[in-house]
N, C-alpha and C. Protein backbone atom coordinates (compact mmCIF):
# COMPACT_ATOMS: atom_id res chain seq x y z
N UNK A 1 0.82 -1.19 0.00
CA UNK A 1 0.00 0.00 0.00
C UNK A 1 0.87 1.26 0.00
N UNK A 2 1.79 1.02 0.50
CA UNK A 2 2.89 2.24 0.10
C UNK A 2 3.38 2.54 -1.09
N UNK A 3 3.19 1.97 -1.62
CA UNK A 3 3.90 2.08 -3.05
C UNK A 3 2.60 2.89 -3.82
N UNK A 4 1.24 2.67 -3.65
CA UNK A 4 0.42 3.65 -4.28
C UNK A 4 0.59 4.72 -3.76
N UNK A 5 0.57 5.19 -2.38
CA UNK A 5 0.64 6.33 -1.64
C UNK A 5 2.00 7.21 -2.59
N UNK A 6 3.04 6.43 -2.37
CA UNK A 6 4.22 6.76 -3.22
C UNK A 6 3.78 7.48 -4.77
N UNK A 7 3.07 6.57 -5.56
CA UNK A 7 2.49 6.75 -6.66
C UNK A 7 1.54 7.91 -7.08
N UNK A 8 0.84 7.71 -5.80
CA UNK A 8 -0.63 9.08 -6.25
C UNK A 8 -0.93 10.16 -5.05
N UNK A 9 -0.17 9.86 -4.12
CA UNK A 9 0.10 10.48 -3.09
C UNK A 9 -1.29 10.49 -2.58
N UNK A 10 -1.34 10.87 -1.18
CA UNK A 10 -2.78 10.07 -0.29
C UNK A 10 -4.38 10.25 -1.04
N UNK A 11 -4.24 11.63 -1.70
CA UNK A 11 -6.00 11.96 -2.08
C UNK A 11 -5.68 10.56 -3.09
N UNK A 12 -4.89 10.50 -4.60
CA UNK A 12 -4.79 10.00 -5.20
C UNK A 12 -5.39 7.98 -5.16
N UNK A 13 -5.14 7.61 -4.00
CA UNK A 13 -5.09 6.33 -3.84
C UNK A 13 -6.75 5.89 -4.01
N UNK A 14 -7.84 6.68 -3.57
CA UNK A 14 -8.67 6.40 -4.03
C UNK A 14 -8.88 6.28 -5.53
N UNK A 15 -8.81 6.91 -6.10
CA UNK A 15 -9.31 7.15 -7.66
C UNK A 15 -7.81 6.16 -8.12
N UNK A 16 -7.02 5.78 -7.45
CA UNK A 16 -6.25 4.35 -8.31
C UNK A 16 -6.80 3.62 -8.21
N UNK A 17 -7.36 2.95 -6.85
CA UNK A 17 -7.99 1.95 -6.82
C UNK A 17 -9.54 1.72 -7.50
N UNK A 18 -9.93 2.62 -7.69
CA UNK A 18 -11.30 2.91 -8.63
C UNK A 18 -10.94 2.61 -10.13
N UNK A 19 -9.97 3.11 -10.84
CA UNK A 19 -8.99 2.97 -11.64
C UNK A 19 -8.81 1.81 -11.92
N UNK A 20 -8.43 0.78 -11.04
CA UNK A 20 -8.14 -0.96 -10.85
C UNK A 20 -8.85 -1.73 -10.67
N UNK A 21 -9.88 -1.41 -10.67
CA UNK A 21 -11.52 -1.73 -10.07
C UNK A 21 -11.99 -1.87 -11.85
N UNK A 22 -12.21 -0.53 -12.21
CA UNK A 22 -12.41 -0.88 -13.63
C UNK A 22 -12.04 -1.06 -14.74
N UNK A 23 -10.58 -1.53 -14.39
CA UNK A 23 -9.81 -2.25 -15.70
C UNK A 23 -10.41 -3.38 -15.18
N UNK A 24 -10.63 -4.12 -14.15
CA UNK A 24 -11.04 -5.50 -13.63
C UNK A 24 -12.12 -5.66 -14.31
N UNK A 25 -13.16 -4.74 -14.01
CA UNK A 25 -14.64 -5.04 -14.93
C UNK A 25 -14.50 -4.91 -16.14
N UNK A 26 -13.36 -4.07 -16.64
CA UNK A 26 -13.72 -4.53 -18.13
C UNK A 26 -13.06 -5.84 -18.53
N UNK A 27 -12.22 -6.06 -18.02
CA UNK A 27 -11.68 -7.49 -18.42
C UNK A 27 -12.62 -8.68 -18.01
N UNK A 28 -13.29 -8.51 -17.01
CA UNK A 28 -14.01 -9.58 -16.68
C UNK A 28 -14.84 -9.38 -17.62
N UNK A 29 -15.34 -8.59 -18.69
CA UNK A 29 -16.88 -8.40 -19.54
C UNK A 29 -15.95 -8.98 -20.52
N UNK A 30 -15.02 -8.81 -21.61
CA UNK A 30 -14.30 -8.80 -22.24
C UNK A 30 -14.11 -10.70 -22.44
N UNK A 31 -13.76 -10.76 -21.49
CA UNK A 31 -13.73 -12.65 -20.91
C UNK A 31 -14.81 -12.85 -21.23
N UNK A 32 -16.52 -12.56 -20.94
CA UNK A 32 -17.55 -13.13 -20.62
C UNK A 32 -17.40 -12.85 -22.18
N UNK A 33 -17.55 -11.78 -23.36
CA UNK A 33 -17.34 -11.72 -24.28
C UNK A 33 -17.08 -13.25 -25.29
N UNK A 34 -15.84 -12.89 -24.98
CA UNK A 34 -14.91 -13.82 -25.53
C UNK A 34 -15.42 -15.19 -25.58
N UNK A 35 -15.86 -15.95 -24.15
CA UNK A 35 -16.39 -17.20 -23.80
C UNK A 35 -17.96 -16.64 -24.49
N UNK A 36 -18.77 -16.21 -24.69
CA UNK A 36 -19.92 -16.40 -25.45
C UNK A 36 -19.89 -16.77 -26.98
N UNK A 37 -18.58 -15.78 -27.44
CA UNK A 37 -18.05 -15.93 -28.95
C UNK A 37 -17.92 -17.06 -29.38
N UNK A 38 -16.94 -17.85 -28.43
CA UNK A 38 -16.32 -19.46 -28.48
C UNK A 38 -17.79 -20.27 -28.69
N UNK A 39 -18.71 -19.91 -27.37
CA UNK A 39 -19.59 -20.91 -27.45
C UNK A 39 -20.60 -21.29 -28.36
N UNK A 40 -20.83 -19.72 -29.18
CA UNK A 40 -21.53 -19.95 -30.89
C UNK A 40 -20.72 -20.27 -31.88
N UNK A 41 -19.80 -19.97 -31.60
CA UNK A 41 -18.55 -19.96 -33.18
C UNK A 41 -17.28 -21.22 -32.87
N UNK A 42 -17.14 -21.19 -32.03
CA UNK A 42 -16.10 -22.30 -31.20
C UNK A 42 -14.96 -21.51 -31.02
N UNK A 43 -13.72 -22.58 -30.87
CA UNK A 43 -12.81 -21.68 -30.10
C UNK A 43 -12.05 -21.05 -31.50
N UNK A 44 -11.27 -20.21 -31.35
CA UNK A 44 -10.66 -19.34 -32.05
C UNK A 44 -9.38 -20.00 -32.53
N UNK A 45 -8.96 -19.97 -33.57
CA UNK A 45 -7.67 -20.91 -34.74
C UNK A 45 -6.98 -20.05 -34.33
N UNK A 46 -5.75 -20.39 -33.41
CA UNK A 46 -4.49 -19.47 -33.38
C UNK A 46 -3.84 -19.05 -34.36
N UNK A 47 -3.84 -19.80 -35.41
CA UNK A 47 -3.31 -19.75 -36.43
C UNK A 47 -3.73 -18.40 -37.80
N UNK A 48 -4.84 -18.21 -37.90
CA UNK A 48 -5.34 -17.67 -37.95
C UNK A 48 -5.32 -16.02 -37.26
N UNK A 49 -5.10 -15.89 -36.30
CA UNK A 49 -4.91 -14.81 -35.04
C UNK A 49 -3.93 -14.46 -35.45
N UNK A 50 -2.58 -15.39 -35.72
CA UNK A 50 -1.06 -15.07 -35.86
C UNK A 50 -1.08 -14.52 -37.38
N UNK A 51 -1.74 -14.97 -38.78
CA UNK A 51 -1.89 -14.28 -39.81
C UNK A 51 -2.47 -12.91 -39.22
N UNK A 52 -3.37 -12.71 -38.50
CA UNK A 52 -4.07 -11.56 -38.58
C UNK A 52 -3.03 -10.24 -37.90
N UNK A 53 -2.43 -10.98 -36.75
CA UNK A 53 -1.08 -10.12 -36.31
C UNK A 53 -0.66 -9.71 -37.09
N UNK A 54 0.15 -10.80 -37.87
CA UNK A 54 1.17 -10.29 -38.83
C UNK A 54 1.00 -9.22 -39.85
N UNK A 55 -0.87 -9.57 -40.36
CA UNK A 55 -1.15 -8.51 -41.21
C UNK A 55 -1.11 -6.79 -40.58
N UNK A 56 -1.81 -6.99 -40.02
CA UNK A 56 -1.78 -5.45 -38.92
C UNK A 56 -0.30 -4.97 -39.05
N UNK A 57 0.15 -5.56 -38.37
CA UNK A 57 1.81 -5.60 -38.30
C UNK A 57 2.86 -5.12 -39.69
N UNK A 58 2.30 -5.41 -40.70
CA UNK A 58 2.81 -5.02 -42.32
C UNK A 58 3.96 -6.26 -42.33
N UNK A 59 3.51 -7.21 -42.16
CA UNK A 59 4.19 -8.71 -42.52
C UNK A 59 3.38 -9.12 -43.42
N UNK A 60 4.06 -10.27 -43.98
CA UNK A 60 3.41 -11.06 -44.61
C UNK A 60 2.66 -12.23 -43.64
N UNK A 61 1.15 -12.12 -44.82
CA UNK A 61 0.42 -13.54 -43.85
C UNK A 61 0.78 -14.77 -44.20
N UNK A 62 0.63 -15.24 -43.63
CA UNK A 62 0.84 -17.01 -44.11
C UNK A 62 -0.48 -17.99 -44.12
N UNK A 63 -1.31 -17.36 -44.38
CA UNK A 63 -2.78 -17.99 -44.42
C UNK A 63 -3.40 -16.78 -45.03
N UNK A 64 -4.58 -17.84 -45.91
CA UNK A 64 -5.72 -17.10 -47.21
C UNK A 64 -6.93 -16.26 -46.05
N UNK A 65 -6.39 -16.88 -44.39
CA UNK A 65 -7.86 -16.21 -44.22
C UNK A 65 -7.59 -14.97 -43.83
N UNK A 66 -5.78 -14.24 -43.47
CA UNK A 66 -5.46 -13.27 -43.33
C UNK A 66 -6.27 -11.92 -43.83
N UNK A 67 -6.57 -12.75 -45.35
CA UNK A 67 -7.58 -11.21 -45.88
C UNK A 67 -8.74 -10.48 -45.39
């Protein structure tokens, strides 16, 4: 707990932890997201993911579904 105090100094520590509170909720929605996606579509082709990186990225893809 010192290390926030350190960080945001005493008013501050509230509104970090509020701050950390709702990166949590969005990740937890984000998850619930994700696991609904899987459960209509199934799970996600890594492979696939890694073309899509790469494209973003200005690599070359190595898969047709990159497009």
């Amino acid at each position: 707990m010192a290390s926030w105090v350190q960080r945001t100094g005493k008013r501050g520590v509230s509104a970090y932890v509020e701050a950390l509170i709702q990166r949590q909720l969005e990740r937890d929605r984000l998850r619930e997201l994700i696991e609904d996606a899987e459960g209509e579509h199934g799970p996600v082709d890594q492979a696939s993911v890694e073309a899509k990186r790469a494209q973003l990225r200005g690599g070359t893809a190595g898969s047709a579904d990159a497009t």
